[in-house]
N, C-alpha and C. Protein backbone atom coordinates (compact mmCIF):
# COMPACT_ATOMS: atom_id res chain seq x y z
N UNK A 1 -3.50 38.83 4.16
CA UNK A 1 -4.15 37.54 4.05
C UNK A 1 -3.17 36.45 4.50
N UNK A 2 -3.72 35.78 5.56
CA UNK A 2 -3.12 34.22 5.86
C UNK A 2 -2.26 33.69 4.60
N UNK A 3 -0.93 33.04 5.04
CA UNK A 3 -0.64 31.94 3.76
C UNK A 3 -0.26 30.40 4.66
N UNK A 4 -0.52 29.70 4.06
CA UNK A 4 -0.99 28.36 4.86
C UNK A 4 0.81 28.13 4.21
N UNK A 5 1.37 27.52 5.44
CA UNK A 5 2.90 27.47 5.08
C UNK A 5 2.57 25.75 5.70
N UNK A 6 4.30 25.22 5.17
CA UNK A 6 4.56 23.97 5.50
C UNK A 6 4.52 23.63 7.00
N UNK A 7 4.76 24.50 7.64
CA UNK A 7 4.56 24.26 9.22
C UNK A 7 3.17 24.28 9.72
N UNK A 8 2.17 25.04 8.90
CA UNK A 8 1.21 24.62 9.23
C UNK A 8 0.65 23.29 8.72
N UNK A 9 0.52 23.05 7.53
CA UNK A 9 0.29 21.39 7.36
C UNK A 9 0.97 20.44 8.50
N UNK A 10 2.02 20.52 8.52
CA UNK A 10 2.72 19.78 9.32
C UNK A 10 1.75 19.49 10.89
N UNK A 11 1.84 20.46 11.16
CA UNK A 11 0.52 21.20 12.11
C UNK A 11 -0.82 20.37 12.00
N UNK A 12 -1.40 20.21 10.76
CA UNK A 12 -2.54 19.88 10.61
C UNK A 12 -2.64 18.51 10.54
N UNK A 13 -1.64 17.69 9.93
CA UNK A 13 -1.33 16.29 9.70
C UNK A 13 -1.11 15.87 11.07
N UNK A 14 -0.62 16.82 12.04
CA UNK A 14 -0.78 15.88 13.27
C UNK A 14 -1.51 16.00 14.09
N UNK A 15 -2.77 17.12 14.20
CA UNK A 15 -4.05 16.95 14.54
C UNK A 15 -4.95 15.85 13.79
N UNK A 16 -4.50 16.04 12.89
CA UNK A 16 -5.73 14.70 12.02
C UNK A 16 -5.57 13.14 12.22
N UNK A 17 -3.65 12.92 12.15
CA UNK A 17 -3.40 11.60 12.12
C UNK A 17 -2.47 11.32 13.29
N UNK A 18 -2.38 12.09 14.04
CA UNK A 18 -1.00 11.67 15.21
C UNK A 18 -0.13 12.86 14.95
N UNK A 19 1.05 12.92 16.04
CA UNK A 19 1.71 13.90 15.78
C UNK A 19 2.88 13.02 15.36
N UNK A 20 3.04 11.34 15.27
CA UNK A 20 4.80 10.82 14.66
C UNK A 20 4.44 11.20 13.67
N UNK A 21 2.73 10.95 12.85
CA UNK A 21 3.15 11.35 11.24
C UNK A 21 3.32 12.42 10.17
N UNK A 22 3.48 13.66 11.52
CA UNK A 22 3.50 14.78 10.84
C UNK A 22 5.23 14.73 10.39
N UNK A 23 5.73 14.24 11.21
CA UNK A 23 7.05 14.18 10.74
C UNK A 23 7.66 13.86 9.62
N UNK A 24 6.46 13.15 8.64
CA UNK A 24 6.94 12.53 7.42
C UNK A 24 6.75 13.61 6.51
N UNK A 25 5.94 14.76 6.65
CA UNK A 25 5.83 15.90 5.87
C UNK A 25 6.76 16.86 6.19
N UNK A 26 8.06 17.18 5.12
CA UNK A 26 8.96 18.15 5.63
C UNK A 26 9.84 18.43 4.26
N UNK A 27 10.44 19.18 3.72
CA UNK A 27 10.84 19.87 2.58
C UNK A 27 11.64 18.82 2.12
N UNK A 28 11.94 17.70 2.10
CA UNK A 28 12.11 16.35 1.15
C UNK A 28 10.97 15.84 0.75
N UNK A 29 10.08 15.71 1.35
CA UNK A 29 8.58 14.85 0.97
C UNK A 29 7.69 15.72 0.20
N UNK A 30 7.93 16.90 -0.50
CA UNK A 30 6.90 17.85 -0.70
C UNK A 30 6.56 17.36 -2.25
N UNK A 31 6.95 16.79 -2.82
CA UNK A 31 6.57 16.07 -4.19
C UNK A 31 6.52 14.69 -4.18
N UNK A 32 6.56 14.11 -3.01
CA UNK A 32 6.26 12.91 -2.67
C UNK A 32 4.13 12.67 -2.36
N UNK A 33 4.15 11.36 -3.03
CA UNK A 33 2.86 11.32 -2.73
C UNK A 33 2.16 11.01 -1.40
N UNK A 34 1.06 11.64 -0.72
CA UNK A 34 0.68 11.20 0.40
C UNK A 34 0.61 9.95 0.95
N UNK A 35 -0.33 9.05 -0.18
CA UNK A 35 -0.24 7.25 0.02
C UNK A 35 1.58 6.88 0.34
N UNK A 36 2.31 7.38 -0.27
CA UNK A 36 3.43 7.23 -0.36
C UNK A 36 4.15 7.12 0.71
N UNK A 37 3.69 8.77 1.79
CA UNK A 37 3.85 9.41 2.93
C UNK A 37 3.32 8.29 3.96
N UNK A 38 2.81 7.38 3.96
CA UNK A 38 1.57 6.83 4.55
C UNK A 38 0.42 7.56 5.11
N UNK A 39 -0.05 8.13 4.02
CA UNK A 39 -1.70 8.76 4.76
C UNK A 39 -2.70 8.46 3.60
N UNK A 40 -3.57 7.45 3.72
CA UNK A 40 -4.37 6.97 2.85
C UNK A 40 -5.54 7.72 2.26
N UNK A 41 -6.91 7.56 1.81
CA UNK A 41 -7.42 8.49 1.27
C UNK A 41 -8.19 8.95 2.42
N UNK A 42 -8.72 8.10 3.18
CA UNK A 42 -9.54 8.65 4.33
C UNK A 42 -8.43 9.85 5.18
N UNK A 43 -7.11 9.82 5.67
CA UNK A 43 -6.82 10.43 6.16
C UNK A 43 -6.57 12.04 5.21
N UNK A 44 -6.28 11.41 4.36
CA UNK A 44 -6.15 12.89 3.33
C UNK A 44 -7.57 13.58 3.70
N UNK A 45 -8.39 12.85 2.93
CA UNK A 45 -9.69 13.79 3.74
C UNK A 45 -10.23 14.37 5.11
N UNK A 46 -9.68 14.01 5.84
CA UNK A 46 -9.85 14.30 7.38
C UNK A 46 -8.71 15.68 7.14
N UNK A 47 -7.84 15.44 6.65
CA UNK A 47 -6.64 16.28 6.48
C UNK A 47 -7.89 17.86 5.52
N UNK A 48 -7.55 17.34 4.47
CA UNK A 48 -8.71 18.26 3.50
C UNK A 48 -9.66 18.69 4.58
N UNK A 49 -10.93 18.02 4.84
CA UNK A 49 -11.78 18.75 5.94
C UNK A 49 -11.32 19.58 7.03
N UNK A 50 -10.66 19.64 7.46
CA UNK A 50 -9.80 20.70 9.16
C UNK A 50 -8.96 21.56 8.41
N UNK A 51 -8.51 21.39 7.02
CA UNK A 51 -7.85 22.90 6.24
C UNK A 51 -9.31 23.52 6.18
N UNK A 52 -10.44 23.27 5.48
CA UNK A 52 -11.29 23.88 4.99
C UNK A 52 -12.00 24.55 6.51
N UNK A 53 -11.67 23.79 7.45
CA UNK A 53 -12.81 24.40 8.66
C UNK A 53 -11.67 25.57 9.32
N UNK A 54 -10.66 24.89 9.27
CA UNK A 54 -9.42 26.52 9.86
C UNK A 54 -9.49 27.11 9.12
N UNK A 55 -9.59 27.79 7.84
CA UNK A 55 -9.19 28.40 6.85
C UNK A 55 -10.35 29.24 5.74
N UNK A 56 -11.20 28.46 6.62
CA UNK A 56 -12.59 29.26 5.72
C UNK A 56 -12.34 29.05 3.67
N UNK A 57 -11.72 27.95 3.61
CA UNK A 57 -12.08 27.60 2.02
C UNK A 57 -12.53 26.59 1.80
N UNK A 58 -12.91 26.16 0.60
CA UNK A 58 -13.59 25.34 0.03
C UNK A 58 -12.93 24.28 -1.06
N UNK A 59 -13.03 23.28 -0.65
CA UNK A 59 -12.26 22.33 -2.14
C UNK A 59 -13.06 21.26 -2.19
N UNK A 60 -13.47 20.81 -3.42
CA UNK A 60 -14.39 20.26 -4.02
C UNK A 60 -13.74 18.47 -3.86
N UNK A 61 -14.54 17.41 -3.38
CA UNK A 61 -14.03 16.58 -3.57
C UNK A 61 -13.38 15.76 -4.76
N UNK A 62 -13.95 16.61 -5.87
CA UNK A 62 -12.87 15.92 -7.07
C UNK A 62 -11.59 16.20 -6.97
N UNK A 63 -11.06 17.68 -6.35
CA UNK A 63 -9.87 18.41 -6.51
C UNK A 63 -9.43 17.73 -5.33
N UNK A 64 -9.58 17.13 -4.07
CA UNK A 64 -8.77 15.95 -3.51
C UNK A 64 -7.87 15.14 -4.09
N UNK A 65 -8.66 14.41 -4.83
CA UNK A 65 -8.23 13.40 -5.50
C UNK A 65 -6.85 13.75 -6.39
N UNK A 66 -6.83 15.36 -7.04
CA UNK A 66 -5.79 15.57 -7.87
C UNK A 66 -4.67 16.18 -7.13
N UNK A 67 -4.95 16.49 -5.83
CA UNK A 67 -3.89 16.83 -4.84
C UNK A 67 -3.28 15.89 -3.95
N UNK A 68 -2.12 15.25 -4.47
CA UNK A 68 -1.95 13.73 -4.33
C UNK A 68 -0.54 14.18 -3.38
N UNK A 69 0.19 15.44 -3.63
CA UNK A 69 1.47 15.65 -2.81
C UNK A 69 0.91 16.76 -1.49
N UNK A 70 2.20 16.78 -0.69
CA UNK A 70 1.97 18.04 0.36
C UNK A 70 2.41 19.77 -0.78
N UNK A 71 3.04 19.29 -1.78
CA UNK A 71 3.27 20.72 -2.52
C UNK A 71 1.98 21.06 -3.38
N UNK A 72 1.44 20.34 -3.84
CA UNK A 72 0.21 20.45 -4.79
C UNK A 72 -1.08 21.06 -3.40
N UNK A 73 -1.30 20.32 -2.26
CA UNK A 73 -2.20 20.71 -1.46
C UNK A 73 -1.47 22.03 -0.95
N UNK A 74 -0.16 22.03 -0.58
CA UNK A 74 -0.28 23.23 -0.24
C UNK A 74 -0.17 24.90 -1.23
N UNK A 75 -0.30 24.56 -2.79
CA UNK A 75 -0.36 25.63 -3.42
C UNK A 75 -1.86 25.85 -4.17
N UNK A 76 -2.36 24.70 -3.73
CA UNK A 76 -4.23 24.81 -3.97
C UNK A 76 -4.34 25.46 -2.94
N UNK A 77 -4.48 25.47 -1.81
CA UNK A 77 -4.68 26.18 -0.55
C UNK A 77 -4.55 27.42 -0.76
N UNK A 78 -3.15 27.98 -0.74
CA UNK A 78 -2.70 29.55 -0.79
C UNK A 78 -3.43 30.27 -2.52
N UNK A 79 -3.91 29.37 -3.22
CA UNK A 79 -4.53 29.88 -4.36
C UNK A 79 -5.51 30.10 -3.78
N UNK A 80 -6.44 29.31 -3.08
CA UNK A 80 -7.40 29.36 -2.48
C UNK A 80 -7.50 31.19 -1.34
N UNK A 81 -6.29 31.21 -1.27
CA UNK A 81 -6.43 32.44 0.13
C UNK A 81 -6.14 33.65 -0.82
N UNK A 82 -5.73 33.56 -2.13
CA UNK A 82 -5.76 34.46 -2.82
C UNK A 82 -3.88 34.58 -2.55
N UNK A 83 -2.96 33.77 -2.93
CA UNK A 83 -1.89 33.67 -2.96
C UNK A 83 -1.63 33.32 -4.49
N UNK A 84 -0.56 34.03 -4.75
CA UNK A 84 -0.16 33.23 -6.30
C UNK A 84 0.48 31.35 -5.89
N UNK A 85 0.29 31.11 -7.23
CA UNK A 85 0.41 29.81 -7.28
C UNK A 85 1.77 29.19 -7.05
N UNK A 86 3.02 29.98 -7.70
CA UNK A 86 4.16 29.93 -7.70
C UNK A 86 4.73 30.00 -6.37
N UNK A 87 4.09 30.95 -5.36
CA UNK A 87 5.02 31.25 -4.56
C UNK A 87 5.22 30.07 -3.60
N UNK A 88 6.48 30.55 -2.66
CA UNK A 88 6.74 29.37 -2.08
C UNK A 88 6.17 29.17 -0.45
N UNK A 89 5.32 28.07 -0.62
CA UNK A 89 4.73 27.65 0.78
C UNK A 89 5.68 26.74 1.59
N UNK A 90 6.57 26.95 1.86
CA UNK A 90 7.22 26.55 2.93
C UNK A 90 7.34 27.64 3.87
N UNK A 91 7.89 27.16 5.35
CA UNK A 91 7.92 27.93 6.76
C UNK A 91 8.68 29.25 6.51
C-alpha cells in the first residue's frame, strides 16, 4: 500500500498553489500551521481535494478543519491508506 510521504505533499502543494510555495513545506514546518505556512483555508482545501482525487480517500470536511499542520494532514492520510499513525511520513 502507497504511503503519502513529505515529498509528496510537497508535490501536491505545488500543483494546487504554485511551485515557490511548496517550498515552505519541509521537515522544519511540519508542526507549523498551514495559515502560518501561508496557505489559507481555500487553499488547504484545494490541497485536501487533489489528496482525495490521487489517493482514492476520503476526508470529511469537518476533519479539514482539525488538520491545521503538514504533520497532522500527513498522518490522517497514511491512516487513511491503512498506515499506522505513528509512523514517520517524511521522504
Amino acid at each position: 500500500m502507497k504511503e503519502f510521504t513529505l515529498a509528496d505533499l510537497r508535490q501536491t502543494v505545488a500543483a494546487c498553489v504554485g511551485t515557490g510555495n511548496a517550498d515552505v513545506v519541509d521537515e522544519a514546518s511540519l508542526d507549523v500551521s498551514f495559515k502560518d505556512l501561508g496557505l489559507d483555508s481555500l487553499a488547504l482545501y484545494e490541497l485536501v481535494t487533489r489528496i482525495q482525487d490521487d489517493l482514492s480517500v476520503s476526508i470529511a470536511d469537518e476533519e479539514i478543519d482539525e488538520l491545521k499542520t503538514p504533520r497532522l494532514l500527513l498522518g490522517h492520510v497514511n491512516e487513511l491508506l491503512g498506515r499506522p499513525a505513528g509512523q514517520r511520513a517524511d521522504a
